[in-house]
Protein backbone atom coordinates (compact mmCIF):
# COMPACT_ATOMS: atom_id res chain seq x y z
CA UNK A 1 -2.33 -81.56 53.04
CA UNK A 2 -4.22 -81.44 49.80
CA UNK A 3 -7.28 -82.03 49.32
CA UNK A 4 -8.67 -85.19 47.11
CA UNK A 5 -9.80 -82.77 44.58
CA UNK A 6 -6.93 -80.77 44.29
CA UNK A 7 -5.03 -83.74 44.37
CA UNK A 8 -6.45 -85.18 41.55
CA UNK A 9 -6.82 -81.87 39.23
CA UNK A 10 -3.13 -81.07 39.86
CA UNK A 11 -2.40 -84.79 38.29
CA UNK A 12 -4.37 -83.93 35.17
CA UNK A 13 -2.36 -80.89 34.93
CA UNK A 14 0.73 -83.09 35.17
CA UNK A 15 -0.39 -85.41 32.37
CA UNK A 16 -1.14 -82.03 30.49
CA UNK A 17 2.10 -80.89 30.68
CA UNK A 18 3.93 -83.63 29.99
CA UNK A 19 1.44 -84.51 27.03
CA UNK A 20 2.29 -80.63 25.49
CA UNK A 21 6.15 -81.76 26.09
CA UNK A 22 5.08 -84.68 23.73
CA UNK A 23 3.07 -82.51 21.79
CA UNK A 24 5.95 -79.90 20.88
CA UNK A 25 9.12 -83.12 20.12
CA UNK A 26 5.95 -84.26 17.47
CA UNK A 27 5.64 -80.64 16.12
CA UNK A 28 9.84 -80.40 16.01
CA UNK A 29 9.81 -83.18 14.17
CA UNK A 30 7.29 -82.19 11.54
CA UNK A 31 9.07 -79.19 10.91
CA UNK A 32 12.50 -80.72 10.89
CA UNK A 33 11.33 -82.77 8.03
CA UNK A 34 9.67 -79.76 6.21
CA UNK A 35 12.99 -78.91 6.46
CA UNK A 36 12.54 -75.63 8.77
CA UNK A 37 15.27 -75.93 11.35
CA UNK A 38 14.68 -72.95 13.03
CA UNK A 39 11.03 -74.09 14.00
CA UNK A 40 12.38 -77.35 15.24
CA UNK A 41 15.07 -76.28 17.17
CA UNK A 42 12.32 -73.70 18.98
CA UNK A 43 9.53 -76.35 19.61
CA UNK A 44 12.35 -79.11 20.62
CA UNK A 45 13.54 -76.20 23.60
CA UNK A 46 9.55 -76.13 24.33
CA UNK A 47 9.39 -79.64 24.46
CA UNK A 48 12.04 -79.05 27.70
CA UNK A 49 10.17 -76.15 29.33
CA UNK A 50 6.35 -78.33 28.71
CA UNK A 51 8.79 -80.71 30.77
CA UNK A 52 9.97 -78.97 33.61
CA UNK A 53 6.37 -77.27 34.16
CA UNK A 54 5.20 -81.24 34.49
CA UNK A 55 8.18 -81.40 36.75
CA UNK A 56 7.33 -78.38 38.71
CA UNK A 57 3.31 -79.43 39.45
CA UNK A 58 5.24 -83.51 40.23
CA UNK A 59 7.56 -81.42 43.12
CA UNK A 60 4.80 -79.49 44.13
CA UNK A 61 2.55 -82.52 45.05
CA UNK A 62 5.27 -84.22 46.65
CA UNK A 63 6.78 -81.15 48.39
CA UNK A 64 3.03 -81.46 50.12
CA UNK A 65 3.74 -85.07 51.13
CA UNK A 66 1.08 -86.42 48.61
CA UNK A 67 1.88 -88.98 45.48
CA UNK A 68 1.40 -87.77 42.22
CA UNK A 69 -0.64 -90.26 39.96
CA UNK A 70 0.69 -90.13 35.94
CA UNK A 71 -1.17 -90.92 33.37
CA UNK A 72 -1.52 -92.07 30.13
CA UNK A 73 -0.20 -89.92 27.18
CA UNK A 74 -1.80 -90.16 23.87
CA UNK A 75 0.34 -89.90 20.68
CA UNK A 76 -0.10 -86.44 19.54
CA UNK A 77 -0.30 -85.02 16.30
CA UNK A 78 2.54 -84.97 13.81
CA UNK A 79 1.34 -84.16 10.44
CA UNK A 80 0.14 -80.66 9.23
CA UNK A 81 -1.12 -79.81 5.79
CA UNK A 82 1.43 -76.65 6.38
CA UNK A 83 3.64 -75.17 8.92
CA UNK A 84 1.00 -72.33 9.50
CA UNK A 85 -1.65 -75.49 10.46
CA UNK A 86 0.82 -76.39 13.26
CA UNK A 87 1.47 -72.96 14.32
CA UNK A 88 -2.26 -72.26 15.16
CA UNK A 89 -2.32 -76.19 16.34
CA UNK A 90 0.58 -75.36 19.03
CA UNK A 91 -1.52 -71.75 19.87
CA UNK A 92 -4.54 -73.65 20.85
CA UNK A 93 -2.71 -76.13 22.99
CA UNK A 94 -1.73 -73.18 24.62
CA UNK A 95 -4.67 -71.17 25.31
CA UNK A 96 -6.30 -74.79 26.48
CA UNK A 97 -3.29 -74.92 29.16
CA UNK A 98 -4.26 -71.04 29.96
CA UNK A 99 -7.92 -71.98 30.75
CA UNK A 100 -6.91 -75.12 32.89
CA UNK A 101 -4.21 -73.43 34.63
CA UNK A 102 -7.03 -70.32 36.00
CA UNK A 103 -9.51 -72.83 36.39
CA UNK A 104 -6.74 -74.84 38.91
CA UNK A 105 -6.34 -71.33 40.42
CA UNK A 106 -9.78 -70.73 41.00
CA UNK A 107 -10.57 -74.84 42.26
CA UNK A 108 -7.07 -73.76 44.85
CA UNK A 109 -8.67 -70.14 45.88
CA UNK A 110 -12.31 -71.86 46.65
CA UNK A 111 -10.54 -74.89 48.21
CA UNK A 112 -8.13 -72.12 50.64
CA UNK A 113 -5.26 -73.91 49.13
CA UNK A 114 -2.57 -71.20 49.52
CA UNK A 115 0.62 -73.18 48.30
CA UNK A 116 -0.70 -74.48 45.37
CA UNK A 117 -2.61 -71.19 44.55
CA UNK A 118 0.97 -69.72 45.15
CA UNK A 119 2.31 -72.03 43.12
CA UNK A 120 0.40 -71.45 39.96
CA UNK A 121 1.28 -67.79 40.32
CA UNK A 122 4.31 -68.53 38.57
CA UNK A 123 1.88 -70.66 36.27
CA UNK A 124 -0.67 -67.93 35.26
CA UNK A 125 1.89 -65.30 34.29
CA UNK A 126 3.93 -68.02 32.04
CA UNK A 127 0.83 -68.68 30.13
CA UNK A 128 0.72 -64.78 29.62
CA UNK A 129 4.28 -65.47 27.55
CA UNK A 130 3.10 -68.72 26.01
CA UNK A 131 0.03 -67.64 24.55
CA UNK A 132 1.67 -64.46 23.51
CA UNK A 133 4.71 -66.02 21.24
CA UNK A 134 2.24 -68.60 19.91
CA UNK A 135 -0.08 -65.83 18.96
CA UNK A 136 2.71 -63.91 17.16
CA UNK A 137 3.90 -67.10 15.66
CA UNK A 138 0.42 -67.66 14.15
CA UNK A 139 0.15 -63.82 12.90
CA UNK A 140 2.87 -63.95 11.30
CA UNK A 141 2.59 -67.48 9.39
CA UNK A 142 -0.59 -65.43 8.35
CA UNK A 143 1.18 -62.74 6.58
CA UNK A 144 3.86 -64.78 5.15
CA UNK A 145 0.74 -67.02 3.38
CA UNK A 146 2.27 -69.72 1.11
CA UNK A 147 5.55 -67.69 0.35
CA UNK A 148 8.13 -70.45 0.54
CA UNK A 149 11.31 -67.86 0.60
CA UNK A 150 9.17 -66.01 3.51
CA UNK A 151 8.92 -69.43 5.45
CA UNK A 152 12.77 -70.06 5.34
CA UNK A 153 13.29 -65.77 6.37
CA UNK A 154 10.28 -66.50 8.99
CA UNK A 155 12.39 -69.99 9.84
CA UNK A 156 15.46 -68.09 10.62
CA UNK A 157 14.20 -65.43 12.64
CA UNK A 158 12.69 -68.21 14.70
CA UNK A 159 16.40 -70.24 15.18
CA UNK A 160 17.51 -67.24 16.76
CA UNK A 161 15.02 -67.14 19.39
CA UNK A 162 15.36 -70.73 19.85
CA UNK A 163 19.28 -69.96 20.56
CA UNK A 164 18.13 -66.34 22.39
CA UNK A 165 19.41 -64.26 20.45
């Protein structure tokens, strides 16, 4: 059974995740029409995983035979003075999920919740990857500066992660 307050922060983290889901379609769609295809074809495939981690907390909740509560989701930003402002934008979404995912680990550990603590296992070592591809995507924006040709070579390295290449 989970606690009230368990309860509740797991259904902020829901709303969190689906809001970065939101978040990424808004940032695919600024960079499809800065005409980077690369970029929106990686945050659109972000936009799925944001998804299924919202999906993951959801079936956690119920597999614990409690109701998840969803909530609102603002409109998020779409419009960047450049593609390097929504790179960093995107990295400190993600290091914002980092500190609420530990700090839903630690309210699990104090509360002796061990399936949600086991849960968020999964959680805290996806952040690891998160935080690390958005903090390579920002670096790199960095050193390309305003280079237009090094955008569209920086673009198409990025398509072919987006396919998995």
């Amino acid at each position: 059974m989970l606690k009230p307050q368990v309860l509740d922060a797991l259904n902020k983290q829901i709303q969190h995740e689906f809001s970065n889901s939101y978040t990424y379609l808004a940032a695919a769609a600024y960079f499809e029409d800065q005409v980077y295809p690369g970029f929106a074809a990686y945050f659109r495939k972000q936009a799925g995983e944001e998804h299924e981690h919202g999906m993951k907390i959801y079936q956690h909740v119920l597999d614990l035979n409690a109701k998840p509560t969803l909530g609102a989701i603002e409109a998020p930003k779409a419009d960047f003075p450049t593609p390097l402002d929504a790179l960093k934008f995107v990295h400190a979404l993600e290091r914002k999920t980092t500190a609420m995912i530990h700090a839903l680990y630690d309210l699990a550990t104090r509360e002796n919740d061990l399936p949600t603590r086991g849960m968020l296992e999964w959680f805290v070592k996806e952040q690891v990857e998160e935080e690390k591809w958005t903090d390579e995507f920002v670096t790199t924006g960095e050193r390309v500066g305003s280079h237009t040709g090094a955008w569209y070579m920086f673009d198409h390295h990025v398509s072919k992660k987006a396919k998995g290449e």
